[in-house]
C-alpha atoms as a PDB file:
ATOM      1  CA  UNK A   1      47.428  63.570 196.077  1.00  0.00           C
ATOM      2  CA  UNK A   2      50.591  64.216 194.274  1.00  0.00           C
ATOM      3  CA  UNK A   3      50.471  68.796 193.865  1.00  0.00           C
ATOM      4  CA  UNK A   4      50.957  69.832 190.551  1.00  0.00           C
ATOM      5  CA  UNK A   5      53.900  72.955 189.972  1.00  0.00           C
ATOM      6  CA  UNK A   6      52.958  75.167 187.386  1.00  0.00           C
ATOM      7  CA  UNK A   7      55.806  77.224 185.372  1.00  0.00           C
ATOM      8  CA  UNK A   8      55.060  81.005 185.315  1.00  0.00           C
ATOM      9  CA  UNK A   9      54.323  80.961 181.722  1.00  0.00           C
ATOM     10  CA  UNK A  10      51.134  78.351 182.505  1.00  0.00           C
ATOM     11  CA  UNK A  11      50.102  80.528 185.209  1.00  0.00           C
ATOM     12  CA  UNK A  12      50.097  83.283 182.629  1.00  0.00           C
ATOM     13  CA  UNK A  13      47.944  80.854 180.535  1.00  0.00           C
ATOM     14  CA  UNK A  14      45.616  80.170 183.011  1.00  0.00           C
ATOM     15  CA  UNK A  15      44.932  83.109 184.233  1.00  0.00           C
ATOM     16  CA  UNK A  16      43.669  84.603 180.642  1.00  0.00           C
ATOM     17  CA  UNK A  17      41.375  81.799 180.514  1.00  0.00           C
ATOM     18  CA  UNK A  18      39.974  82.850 183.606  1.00  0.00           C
ATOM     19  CA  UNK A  19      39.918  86.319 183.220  1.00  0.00           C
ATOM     20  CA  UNK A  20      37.967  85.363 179.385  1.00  0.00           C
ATOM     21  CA  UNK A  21      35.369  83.388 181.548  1.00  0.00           C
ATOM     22  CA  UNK A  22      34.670  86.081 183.889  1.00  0.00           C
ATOM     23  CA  UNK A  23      34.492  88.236 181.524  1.00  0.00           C
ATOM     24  CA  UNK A  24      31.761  86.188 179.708  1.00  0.00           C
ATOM     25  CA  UNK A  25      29.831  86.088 182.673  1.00  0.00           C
ATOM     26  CA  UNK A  26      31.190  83.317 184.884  1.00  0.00           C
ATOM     27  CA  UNK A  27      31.912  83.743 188.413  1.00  0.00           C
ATOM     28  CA  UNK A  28      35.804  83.098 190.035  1.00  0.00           C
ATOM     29  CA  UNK A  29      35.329  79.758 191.708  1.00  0.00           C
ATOM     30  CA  UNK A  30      33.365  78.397 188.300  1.00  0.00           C
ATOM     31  CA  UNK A  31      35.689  79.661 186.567  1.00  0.00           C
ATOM     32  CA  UNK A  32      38.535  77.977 188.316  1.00  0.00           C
ATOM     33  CA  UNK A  33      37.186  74.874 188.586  1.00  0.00           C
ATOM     34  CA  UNK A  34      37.030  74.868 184.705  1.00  0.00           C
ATOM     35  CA  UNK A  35      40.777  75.076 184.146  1.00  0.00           C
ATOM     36  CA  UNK A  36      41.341  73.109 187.496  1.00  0.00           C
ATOM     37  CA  UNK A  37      42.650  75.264 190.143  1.00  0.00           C
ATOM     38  CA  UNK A  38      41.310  76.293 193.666  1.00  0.00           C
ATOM     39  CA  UNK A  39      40.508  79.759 193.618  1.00  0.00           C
ATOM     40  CA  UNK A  40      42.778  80.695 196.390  1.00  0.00           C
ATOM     41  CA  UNK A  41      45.456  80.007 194.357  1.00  0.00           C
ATOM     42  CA  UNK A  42      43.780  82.100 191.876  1.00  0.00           C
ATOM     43  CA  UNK A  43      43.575  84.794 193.800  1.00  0.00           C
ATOM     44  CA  UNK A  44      47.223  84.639 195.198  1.00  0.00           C
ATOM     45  CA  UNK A  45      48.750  84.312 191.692  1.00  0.00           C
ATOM     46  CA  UNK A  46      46.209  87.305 190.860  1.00  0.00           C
ATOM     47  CA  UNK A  47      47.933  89.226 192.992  1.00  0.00           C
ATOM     48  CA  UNK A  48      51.638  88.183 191.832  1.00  0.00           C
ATOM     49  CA  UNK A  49      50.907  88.169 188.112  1.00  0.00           C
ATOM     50  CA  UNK A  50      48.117  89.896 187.700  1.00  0.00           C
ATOM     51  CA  UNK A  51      48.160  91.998 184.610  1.00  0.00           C
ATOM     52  CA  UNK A  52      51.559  90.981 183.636  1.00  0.00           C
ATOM     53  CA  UNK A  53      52.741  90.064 180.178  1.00  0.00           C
ATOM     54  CA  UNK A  54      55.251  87.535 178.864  1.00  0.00           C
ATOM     55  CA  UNK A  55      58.131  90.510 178.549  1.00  0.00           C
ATOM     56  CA  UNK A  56      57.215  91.790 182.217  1.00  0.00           C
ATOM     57  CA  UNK A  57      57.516  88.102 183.504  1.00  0.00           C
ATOM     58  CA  UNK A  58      61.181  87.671 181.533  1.00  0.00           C
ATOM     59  CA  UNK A  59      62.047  90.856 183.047  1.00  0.00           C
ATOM     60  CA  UNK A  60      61.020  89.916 186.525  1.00  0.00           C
ATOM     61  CA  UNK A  61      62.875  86.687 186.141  1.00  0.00           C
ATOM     62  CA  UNK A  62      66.232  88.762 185.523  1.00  0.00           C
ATOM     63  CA  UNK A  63      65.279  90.993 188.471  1.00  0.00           C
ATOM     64  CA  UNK A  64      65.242  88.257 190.636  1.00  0.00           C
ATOM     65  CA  UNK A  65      68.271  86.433 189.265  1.00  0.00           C
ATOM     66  CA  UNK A  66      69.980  89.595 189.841  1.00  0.00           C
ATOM     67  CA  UNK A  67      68.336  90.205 193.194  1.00  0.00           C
ATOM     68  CA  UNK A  68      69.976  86.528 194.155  1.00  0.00           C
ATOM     69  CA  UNK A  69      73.490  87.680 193.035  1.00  0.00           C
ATOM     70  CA  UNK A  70      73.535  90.758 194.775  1.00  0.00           C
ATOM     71  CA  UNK A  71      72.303  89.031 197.928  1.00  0.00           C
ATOM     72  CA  UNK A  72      75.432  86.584 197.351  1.00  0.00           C
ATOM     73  CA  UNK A  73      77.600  89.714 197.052  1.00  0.00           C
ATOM     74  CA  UNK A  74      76.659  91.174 200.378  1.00  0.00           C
ATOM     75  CA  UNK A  75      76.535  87.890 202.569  1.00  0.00           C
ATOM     76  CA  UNK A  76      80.221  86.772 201.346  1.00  0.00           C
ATOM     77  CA  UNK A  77      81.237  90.690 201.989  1.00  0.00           C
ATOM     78  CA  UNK A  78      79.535  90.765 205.571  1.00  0.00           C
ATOM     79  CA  UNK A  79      81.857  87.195 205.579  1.00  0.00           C
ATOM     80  CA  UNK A  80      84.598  89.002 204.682  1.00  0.00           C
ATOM     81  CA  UNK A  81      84.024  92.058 207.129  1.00  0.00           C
ATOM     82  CA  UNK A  82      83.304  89.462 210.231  1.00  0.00           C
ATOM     83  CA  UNK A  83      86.501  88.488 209.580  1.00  0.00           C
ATOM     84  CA  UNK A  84      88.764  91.287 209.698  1.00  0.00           C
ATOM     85  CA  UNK A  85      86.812  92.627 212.428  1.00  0.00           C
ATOM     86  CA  UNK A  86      87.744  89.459 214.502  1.00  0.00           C
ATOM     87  CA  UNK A  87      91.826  89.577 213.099  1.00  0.00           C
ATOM     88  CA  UNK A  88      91.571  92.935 214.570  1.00  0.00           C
ATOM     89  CA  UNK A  89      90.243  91.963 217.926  1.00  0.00           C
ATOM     90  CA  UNK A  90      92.927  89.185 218.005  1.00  0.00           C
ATOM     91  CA  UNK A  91      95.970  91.427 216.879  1.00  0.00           C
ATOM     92  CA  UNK A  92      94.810  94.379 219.646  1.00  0.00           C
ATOM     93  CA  UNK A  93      94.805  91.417 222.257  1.00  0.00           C
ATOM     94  CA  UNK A  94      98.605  90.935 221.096  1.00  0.00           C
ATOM     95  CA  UNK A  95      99.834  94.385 221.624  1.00  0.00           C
END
């Protein structure tokens, strides 16, 4: 069975309409059966999303677009270091 990917914003969606059936009463694996997930994967997007709105999820997106840069930064740096460090090496071995 082909697994369905869900964008943030759906996961957003479906977790209101969970949270509006438990709230009416309904328990979590009901409840997530009705809008057609497992409730494991409730529970772990519960814990990623969980209370977040649509202007905390656009500002976790930049966080972790600028997370990704800045790890970019520091690998080609460490490159960069590794480098000089064995130049150095080398040119001592000269003299």
């Amino acid at each position: 069975m082909a697994r369905k990917r869900y964008s943030d914003e759906d996961i957003l969606k479906l977790l209101r309409e969970i949270e509006v059936k438990l709230s009416t009463g309904s328990d979590v694996p009901s409840a997530c059966r009705g809008v057609g997930i497992n409730d494991a994967t409730y529970y772990n997007w519960h814990k990623r999303f969980g209370g977040m709105g649509k202007s905390q999820l656009s500002e976790l997106r930049a966080l972790e677009k600028e997370n990704v840069r800045l790890k970019k930064i520091v690998a080609e740096l460490e490159l960069d270091k590794l480098i000089l460090k064995e130049s150095l090496t080398h040119l001592k071995l000269r003299a």
